[in-house]
C-alpha atoms as a PDB file:
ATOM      1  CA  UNK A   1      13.086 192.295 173.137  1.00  0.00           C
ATOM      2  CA  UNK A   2      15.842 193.635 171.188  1.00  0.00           C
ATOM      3  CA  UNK A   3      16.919 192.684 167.651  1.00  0.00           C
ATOM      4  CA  UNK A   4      20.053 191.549 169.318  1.00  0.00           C
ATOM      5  CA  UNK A   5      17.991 188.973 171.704  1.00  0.00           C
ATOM      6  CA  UNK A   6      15.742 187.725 168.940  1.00  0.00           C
ATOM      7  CA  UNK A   7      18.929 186.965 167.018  1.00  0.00           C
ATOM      8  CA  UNK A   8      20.668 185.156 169.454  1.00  0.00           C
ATOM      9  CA  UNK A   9      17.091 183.279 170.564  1.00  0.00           C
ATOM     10  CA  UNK A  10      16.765 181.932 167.161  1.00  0.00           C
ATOM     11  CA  UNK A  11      20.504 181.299 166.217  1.00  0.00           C
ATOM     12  CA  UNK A  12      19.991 179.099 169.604  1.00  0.00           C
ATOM     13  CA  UNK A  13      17.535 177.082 168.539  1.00  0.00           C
ATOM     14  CA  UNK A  14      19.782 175.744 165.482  1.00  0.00           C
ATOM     15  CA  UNK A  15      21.478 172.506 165.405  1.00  0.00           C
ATOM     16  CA  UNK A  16      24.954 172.506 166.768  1.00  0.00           C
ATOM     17  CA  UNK A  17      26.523 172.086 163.131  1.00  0.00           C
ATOM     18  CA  UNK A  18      24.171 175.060 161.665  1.00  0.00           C
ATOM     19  CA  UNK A  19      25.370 177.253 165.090  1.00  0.00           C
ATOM     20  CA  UNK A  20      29.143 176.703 164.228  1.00  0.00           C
ATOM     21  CA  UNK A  21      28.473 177.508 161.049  1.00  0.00           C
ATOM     22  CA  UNK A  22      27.081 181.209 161.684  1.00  0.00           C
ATOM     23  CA  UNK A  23      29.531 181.528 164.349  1.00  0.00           C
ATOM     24  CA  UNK A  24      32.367 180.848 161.593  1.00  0.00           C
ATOM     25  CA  UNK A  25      30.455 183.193 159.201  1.00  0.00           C
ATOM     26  CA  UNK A  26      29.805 186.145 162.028  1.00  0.00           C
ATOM     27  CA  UNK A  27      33.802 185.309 163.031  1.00  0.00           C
ATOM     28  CA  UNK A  28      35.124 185.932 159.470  1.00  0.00           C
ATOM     29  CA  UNK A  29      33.525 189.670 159.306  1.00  0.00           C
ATOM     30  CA  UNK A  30      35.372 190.994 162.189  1.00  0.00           C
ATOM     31  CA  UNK A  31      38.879 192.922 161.716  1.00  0.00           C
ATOM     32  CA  UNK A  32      41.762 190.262 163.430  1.00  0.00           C
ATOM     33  CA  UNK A  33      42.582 191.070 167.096  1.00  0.00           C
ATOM     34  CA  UNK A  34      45.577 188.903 167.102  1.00  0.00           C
ATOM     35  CA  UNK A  35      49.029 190.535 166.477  1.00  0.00           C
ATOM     36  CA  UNK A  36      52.757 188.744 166.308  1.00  0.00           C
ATOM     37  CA  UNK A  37      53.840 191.507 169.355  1.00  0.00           C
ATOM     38  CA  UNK A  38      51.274 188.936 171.531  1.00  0.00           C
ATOM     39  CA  UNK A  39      52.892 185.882 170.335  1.00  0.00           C
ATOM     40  CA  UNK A  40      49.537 184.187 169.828  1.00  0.00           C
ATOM     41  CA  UNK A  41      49.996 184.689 166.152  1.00  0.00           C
ATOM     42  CA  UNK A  42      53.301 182.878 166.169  1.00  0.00           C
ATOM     43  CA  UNK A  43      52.006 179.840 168.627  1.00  0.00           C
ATOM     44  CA  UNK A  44      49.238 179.592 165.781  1.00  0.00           C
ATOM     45  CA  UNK A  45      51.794 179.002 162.927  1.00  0.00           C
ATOM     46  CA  UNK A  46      54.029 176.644 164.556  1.00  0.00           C
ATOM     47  CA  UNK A  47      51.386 174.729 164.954  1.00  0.00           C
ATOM     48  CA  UNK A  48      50.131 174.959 161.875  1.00  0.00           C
ATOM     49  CA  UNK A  49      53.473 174.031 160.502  1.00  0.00           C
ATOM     50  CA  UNK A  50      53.294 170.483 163.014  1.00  0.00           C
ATOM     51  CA  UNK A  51      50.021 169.962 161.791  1.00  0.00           C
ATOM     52  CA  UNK A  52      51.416 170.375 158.492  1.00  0.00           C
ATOM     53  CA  UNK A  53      54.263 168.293 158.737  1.00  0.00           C
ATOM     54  CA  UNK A  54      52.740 165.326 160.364  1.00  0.00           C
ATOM     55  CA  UNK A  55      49.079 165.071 160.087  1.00  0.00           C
ATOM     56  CA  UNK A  56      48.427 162.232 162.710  1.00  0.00           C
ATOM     57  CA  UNK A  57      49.551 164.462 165.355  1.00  0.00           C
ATOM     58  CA  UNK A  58      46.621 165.836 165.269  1.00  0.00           C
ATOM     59  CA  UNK A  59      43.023 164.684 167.594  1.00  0.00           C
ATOM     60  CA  UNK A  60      40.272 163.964 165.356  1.00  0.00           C
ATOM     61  CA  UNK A  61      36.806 165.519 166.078  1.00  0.00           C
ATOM     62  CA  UNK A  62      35.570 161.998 168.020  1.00  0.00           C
ATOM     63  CA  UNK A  63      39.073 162.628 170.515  1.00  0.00           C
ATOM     64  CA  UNK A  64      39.067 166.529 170.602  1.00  0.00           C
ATOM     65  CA  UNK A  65      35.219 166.338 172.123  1.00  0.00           C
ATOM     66  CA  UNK A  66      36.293 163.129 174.073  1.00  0.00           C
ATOM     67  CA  UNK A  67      38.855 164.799 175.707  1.00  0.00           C
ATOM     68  CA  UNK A  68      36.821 167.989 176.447  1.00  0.00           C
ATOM     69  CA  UNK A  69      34.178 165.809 178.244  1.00  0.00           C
ATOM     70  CA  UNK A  70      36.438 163.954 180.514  1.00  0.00           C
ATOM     71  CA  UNK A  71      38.154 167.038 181.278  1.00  0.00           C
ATOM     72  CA  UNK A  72      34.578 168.338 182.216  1.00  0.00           C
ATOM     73  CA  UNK A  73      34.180 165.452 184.660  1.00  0.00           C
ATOM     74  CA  UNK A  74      37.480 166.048 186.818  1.00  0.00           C
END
């Protein structure tokens, strides 16, 4: 097994909060791929800037994972 596996068998075994965690941690040591010539960039800080302006526009954690399971079971 390579170092690689035995990483990703053990970060598995974490709970779901510890896993996002690492992922955030891993996520934050990589250069950015996004650029403003892809537009993603730009979609990111107009949202941002909603968010911004009016919080409650916003799902809260309980919606954003409601909504992801009911879109599952279409």
């Amino acid at each position: 097994m390579t170092r690689l596996q035995e990483l990703e068998l053990q970060a598995g075994k974490l709970p779901e909060s510890e896993r996002a965690a690492l992922v955030t941690r891993l996520l934050a040591t990589l250069p950015p791929v996004l650029t403003d010539a892809d537009g993603g960039v730009a979609e990111a800080r107009r949202r941002d800037a909603d968010l911004t302006a009016d919080p409650s526009s916003g799902l809260s954690e309980t919606q954003f994972r409601a909504a992801i399971a009911a879109s599952r079971k279409r």
